[in-house]
Protein backbone atom coordinates (compact mmCIF):
# COMPACT_ATOMS: atom_id res chain seq x y z
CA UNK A 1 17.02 -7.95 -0.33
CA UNK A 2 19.50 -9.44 -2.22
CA UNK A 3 20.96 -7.31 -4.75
CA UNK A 4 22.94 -7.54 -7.96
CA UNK A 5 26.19 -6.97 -8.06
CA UNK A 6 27.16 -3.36 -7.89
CA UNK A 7 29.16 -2.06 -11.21
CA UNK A 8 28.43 -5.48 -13.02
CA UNK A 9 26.57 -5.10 -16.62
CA UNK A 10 23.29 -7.77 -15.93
CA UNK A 11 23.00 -8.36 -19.40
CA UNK A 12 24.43 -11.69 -20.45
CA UNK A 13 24.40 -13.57 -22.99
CA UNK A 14 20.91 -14.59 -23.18
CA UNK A 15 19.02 -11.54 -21.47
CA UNK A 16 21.51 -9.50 -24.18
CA UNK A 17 18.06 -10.26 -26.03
CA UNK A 18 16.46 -8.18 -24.31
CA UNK A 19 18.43 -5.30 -25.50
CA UNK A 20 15.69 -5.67 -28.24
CA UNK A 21 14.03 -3.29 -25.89
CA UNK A 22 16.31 -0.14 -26.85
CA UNK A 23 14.99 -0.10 -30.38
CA UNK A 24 11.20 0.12 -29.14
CA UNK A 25 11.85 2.69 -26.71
CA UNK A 26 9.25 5.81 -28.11
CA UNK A 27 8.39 9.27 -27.66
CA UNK A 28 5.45 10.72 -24.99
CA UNK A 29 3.91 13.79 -25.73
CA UNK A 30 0.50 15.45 -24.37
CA UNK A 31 -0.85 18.52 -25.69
CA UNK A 32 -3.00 20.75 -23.82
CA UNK A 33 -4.93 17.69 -22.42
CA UNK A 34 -7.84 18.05 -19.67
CA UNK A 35 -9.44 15.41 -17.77
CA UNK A 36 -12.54 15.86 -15.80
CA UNK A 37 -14.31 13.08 -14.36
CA UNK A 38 -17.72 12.72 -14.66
CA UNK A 39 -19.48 15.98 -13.74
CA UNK A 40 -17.14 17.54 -11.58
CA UNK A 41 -16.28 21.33 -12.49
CA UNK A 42 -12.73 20.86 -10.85
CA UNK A 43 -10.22 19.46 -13.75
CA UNK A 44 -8.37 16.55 -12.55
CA UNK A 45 -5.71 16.99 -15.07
CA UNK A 46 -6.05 20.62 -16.41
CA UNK A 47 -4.61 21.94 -20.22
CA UNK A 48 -0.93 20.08 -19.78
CA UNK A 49 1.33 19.96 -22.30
CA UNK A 50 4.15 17.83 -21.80
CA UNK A 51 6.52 15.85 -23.48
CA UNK A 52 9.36 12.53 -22.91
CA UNK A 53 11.82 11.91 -24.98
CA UNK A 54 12.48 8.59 -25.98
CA UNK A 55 14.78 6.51 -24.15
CA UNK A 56 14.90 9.03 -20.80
CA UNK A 57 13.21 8.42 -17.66
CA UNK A 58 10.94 11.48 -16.45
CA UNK A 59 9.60 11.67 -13.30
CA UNK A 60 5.80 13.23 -12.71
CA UNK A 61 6.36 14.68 -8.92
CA UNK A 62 3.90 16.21 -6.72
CA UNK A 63 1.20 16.11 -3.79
CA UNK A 64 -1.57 13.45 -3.50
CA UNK A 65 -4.42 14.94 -5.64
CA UNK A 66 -1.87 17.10 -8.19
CA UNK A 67 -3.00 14.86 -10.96
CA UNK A 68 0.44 12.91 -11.61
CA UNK A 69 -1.49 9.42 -11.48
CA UNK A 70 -4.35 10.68 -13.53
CA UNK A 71 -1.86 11.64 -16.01
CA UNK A 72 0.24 8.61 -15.97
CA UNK A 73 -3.00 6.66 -16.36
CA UNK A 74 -4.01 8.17 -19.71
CA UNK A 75 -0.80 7.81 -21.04
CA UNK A 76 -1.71 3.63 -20.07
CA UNK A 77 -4.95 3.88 -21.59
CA UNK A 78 -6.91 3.20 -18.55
CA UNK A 79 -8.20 7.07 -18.13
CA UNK A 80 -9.48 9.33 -21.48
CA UNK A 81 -8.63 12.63 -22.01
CA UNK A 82 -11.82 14.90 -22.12
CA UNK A 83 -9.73 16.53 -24.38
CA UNK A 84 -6.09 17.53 -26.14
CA UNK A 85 -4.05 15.03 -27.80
CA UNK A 86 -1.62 12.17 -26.47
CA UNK A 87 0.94 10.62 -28.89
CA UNK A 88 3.25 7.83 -28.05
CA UNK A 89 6.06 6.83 -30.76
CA UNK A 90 4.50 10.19 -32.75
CA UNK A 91 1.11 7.93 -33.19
CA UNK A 92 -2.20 9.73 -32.16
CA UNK A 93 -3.35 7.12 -29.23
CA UNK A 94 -5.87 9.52 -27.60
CA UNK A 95 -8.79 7.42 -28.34
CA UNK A 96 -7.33 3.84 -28.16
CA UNK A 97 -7.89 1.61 -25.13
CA UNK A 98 -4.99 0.03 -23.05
CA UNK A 99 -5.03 -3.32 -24.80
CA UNK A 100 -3.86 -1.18 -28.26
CA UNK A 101 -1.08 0.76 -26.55
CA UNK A 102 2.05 -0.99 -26.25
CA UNK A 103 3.03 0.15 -22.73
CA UNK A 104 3.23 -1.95 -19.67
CA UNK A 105 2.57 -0.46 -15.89
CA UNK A 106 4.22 -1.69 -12.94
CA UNK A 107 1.41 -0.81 -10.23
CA UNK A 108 2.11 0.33 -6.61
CA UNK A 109 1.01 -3.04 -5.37
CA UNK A 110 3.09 -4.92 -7.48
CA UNK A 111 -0.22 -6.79 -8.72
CA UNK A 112 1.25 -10.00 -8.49
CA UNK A 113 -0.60 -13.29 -8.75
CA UNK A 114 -0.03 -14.86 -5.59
CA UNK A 115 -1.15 -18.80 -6.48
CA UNK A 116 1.15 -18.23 -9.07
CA UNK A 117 4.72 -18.91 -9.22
CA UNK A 118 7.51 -16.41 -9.87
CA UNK A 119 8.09 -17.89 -13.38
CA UNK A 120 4.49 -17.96 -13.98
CA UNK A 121 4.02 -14.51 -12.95
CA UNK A 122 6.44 -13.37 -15.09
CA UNK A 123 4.72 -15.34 -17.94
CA UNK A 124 1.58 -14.41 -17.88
CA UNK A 125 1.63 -11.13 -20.41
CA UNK A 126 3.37 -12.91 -22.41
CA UNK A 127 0.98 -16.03 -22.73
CA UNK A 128 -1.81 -13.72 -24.17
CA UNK A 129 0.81 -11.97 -26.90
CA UNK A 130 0.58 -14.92 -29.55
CA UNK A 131 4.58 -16.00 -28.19
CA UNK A 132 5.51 -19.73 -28.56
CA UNK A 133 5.86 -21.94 -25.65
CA UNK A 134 9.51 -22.11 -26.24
CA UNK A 135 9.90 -18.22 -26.36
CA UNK A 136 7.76 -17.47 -23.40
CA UNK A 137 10.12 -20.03 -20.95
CA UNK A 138 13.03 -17.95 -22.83
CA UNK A 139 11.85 -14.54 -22.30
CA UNK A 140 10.72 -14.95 -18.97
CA UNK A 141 14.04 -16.40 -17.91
CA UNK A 142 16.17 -13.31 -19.45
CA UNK A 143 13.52 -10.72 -17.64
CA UNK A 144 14.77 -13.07 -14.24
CA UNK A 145 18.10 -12.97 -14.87
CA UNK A 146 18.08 -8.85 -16.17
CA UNK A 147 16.63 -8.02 -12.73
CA UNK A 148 18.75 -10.48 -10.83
CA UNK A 149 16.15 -12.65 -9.91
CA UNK A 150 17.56 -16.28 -11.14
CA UNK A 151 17.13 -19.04 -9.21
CA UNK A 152 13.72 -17.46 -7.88
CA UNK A 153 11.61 -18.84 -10.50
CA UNK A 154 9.95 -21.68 -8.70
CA UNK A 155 9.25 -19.57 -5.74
CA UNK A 156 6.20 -17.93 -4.44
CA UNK A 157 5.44 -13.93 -4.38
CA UNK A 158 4.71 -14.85 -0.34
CA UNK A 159 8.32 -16.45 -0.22
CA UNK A 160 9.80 -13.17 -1.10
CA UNK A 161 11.27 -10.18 -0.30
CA UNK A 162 9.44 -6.29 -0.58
CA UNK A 163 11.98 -5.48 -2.82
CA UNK A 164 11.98 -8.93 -4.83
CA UNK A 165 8.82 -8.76 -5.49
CA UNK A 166 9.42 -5.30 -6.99
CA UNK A 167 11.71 -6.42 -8.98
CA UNK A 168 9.60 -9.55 -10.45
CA UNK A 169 6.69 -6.80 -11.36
CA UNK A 170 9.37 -4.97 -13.25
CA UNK A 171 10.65 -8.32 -15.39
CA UNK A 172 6.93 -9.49 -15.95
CA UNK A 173 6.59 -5.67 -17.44
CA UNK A 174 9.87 -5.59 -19.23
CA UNK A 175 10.01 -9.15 -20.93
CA UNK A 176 6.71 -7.48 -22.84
CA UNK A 177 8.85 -5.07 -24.66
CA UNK A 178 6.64 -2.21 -24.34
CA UNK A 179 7.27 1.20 -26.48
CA UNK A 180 7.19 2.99 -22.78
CA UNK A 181 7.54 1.20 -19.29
CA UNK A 182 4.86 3.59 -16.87
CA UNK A 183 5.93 2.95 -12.62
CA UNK A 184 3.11 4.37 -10.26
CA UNK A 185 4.57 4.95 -6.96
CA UNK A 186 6.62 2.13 -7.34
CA UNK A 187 8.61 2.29 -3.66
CA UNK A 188 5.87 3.42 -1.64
CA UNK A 189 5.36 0.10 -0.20
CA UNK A 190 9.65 -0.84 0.81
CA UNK A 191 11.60 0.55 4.08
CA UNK A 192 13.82 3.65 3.25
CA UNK A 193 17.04 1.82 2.80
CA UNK A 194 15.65 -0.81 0.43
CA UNK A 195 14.03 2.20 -1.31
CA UNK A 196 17.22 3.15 -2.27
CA UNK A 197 18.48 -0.02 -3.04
CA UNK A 198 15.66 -0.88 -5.61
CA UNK A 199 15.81 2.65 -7.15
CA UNK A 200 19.17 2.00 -7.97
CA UNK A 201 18.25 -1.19 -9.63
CA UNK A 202 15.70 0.30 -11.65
CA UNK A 203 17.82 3.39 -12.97
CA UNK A 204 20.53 0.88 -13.80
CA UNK A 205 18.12 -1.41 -16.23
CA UNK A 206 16.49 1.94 -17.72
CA UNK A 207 19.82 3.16 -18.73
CA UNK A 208 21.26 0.01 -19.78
CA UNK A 209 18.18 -0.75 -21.77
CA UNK A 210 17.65 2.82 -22.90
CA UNK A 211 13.67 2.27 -21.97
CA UNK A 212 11.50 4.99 -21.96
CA UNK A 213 9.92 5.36 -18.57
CA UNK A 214 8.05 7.65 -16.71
CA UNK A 215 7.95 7.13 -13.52
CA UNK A 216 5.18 8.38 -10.77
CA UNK A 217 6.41 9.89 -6.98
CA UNK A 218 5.36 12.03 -4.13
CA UNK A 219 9.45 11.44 -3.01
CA UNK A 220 11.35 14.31 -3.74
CA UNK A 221 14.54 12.48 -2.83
CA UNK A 222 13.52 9.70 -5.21
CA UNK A 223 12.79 12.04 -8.18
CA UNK A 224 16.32 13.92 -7.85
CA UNK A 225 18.13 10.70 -8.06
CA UNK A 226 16.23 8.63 -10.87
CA UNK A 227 15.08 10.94 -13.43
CA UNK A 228 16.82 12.57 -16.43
CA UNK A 229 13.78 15.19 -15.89
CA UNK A 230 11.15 16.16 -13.14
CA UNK A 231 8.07 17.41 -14.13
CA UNK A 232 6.35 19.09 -10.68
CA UNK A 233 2.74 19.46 -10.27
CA UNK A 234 0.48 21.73 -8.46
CA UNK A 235 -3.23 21.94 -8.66
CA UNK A 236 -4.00 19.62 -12.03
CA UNK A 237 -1.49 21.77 -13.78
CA UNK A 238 2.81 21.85 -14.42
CA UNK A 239 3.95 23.72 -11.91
CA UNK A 240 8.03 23.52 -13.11
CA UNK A 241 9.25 20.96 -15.96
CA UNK A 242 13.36 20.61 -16.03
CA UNK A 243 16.67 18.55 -15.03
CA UNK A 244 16.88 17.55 -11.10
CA UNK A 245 19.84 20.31 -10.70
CA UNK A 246 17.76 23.18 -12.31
CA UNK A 247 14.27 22.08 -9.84
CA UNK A 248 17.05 22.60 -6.81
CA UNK A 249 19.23 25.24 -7.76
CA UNK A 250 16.44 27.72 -9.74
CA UNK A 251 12.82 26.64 -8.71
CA UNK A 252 10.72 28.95 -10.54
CA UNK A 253 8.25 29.54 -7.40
CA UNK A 254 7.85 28.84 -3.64
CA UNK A 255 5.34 25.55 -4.58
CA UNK A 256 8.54 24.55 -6.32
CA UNK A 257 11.06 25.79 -4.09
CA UNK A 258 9.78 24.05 -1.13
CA UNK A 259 8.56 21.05 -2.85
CA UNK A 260 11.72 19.80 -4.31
CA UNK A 261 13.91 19.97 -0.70
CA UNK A 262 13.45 21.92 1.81
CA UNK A 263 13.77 26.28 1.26
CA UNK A 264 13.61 29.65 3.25
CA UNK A 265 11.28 31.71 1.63
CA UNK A 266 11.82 34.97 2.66
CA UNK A 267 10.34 38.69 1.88
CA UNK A 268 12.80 41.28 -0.18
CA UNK A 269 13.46 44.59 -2.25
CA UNK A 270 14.93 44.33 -5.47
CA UNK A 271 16.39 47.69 -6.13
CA UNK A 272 17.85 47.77 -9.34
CA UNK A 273 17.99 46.02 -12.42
CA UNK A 274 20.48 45.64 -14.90
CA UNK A 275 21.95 43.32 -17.70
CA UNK A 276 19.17 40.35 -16.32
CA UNK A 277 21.41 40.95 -12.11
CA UNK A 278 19.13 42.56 -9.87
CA UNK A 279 20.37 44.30 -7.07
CA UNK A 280 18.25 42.93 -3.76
CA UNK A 281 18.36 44.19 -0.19
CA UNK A 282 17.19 41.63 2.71
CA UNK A 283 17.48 43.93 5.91
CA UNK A 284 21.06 44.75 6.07
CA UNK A 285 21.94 42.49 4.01
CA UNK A 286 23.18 43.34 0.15
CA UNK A 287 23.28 40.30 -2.96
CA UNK A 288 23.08 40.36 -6.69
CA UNK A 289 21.44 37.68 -7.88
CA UNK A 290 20.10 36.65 -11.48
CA UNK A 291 16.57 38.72 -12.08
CA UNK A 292 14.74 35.80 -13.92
CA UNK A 293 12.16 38.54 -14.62
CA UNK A 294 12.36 39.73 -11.47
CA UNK A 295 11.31 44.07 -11.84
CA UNK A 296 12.42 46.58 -8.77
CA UNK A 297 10.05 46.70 -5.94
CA UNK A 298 9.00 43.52 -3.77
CA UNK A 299 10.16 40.26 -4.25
CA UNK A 300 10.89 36.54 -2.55
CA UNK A 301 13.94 34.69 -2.26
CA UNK A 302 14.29 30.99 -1.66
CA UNK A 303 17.30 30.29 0.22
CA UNK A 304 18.47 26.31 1.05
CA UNK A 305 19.22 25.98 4.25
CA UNK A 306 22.62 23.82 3.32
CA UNK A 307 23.59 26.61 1.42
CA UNK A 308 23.32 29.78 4.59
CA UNK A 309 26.54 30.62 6.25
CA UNK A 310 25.85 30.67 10.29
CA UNK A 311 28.75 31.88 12.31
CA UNK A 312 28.28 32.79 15.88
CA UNK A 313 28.17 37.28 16.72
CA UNK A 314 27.45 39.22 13.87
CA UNK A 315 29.14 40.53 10.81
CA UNK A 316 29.49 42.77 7.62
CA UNK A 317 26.21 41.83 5.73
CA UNK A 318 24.30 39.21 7.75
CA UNK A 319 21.48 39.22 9.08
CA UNK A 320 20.75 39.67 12.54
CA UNK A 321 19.58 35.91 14.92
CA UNK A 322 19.34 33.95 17.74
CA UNK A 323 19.10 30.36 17.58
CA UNK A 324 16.26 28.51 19.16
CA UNK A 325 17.10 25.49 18.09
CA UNK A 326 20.10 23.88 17.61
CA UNK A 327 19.63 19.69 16.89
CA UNK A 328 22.37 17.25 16.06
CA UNK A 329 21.13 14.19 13.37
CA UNK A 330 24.46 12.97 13.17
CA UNK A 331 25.70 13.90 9.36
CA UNK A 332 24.74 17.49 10.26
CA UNK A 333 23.28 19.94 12.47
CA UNK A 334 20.19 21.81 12.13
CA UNK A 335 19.60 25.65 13.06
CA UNK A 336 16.55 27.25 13.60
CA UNK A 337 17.48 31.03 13.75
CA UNK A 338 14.91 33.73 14.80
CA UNK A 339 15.52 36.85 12.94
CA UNK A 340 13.42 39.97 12.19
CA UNK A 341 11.90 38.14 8.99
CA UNK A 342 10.84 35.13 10.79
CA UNK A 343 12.67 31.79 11.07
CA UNK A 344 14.68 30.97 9.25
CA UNK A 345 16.64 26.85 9.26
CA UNK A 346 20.17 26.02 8.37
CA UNK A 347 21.80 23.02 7.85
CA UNK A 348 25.82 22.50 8.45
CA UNK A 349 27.86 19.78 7.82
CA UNK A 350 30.29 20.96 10.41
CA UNK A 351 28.90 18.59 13.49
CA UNK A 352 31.54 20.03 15.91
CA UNK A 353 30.45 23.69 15.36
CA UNK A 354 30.42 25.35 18.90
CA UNK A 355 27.16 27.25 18.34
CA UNK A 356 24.10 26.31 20.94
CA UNK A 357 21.27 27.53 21.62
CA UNK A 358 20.41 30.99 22.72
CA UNK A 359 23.79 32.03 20.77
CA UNK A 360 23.36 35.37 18.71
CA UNK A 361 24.32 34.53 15.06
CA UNK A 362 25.01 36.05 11.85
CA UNK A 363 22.96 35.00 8.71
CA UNK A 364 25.07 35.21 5.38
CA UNK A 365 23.69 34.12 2.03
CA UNK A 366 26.67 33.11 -0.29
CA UNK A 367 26.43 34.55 -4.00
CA UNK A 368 25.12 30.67 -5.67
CA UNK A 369 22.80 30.27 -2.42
CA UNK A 370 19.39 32.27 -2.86
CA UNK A 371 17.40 32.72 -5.79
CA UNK A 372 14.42 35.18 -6.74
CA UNK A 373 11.12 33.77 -7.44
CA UNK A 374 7.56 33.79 -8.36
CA UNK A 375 4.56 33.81 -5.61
């Protein structure tokens, strides 16, 4: 792929008209809105409230079958809500259909046209919007040149690139100007290290634009590093809404927990409670550690495995292991400790780190490590 750039502002002079976009950029909200297709008694979409501000990018995460695409669809128009309300801009749009929503979608396929040139591809929205001739050649160029694509017009969709054509599904959807710009799985189909690449690309135009997107993934990796939110969910319902950091560093349950990265969820005792710090015991091992509602008697920690201590012998409040598995991935090692409450796996950046495997280890959970949660 053959990217823009890094650190350079794409808007010149003449996709600087496109900037347009900022202005248009509206609100999302649901509230408590069900979808149930046809006669099923299982909700698809189940009583979510939700809502995007204007001008972020939110991200709906979660399992095949958790209802993100369902819900990304009714925002589009192309599913009804069996019930609740869904506003765009503040404007009641429940009942309209897609063609009276001013949002564009940038499908998992790409949809392209593939008798069609890139230029013409690019055109085609705009051909049905009542634009001049004159207008469509010039907005169609700018969306080319915002997504680094100039030069490309005259080729074919065959004649390029995963990523490329990617990028010409995201100008055809931009040059529209929509209110909000919906992706569904939009990497799905690219190699991991032009996944990267292209979700750079795409953060860079929705900040520099200040679009409102939302933006569909089963990629944990890809939510944390696009999205101003994360909305996780479980089962037709919101399972956690909040910033990237919060998801990581507090997940309110072990869906969460283990969903966004990987986690150690592991059986405790909270003893005390005091000033919202309880006081919880994991075998020998002592931490205080925020309650979040948390009352004495049995609990669950999540604990990331970058953030265990592993040191080889034992020591003042660790826990007790021996590792069965010690693997080297080159950035890091990985640890897979047996200890009285199961297995537990640690990460450490320390690649020359003498432990190996058989070694008796202690298990230490640093005071910002763990966290208490919910079943």
């Amino acid at each position: 792929m053959s990217a823009c750039p890094r650190g350079s502002n794409r808007l010149s002079r003449e996709a600087a008209d496109m900037a347009e976009i900022r202005s248009k950029a509206a609100s999302v909200e649901f509230r408590d809105v069900t979808k149930i297709y046809g006669k099923s008694a299982v909700p698809a979409v189940n009583d979510v409230s939700l809502s995007v501000e204007a001008g972020k990018l939110v991200t709906l995460l979660g399992p095949s079958g958790c209802g993100k695409t369902t819900t990304l669809r009714m925002i589009a128009g192309l599913e009804m809500a069996t019930s609740g309300t869904i506003l765009i801009g503040g404007k009641d749009v429940t009942r309209l259909p897609a063609t009276d929503r001013d949002v564009s979608m940038v499908f998992q396929s790409y949809a392209l046209f593939p008798h069609m040139t890139v230029t013409e591809n690019v055109e085609y929205g705009l051909r049905f919007s009542g634009f001049a001739r004159r207008e469509v050649k010039d907005r169609a160029g700018a969306g080319l040149e915002l997504v680094g694509l100039t030069g490309f017009g005259e080729r074919f969709p065959s004649q390029l690139s995963g990523g490329q054509q990617q990028r010409v599904a995201v100008a055809r959807a931009l040059v529209l100007e929509p209110q909000v710009l919906l992706f569904d799985e939009p990497l799905s189909n690219l190699d991991a290290k032009l996944r990267r690449h292209v979700r750079e690309e795409i953060r860079e135009i929705q900040t520099t634009l200040g679009l409102t997107v939302v933006y569909v993934t089963h990629d944990q990796e890809e939510a944390l590093a696009v999205s101003d939110r994360i909305i996780v969910m479980n089962n037709a319902a919101i399972a956690q809404d909040g910033t990237p950091r919060e998801l990581y560093d507090a997940p309110a349950n072990a869906f969460v927990a283990d969903f966004i990265g990987e986690a150690n969820i592991l059986d405790c005792e909270v003893t005390s409670v005091s000033g919202g710090i309880a006081d919880v015991r994991l075998g020998p091992v002592e931490m205080r550690l925020p309650a979040r509602g948390r009352q004495v008697g049995p609990a669950r920690l999540a604990a990331r495995p970058n953030r265990i201590d592993i040191r080889e012998g034992g020591a003042e409040n660790t826990l007790a292991g021996r590792l069965r598995k010690v693997t080297y991935v080159g950035s890091h090692l990985e640890f897979v400790a047996e200890t009285e409450f199961g297995d537990i796996f640690v990460t450490s950046p320390d690649v020359n780190a003498p432990l190996e495997q058989g070694a008796a280890v202690g298990i230490g959970f640093p005071a910002k490590g763990p966290v208490l949660i919910t079943d």
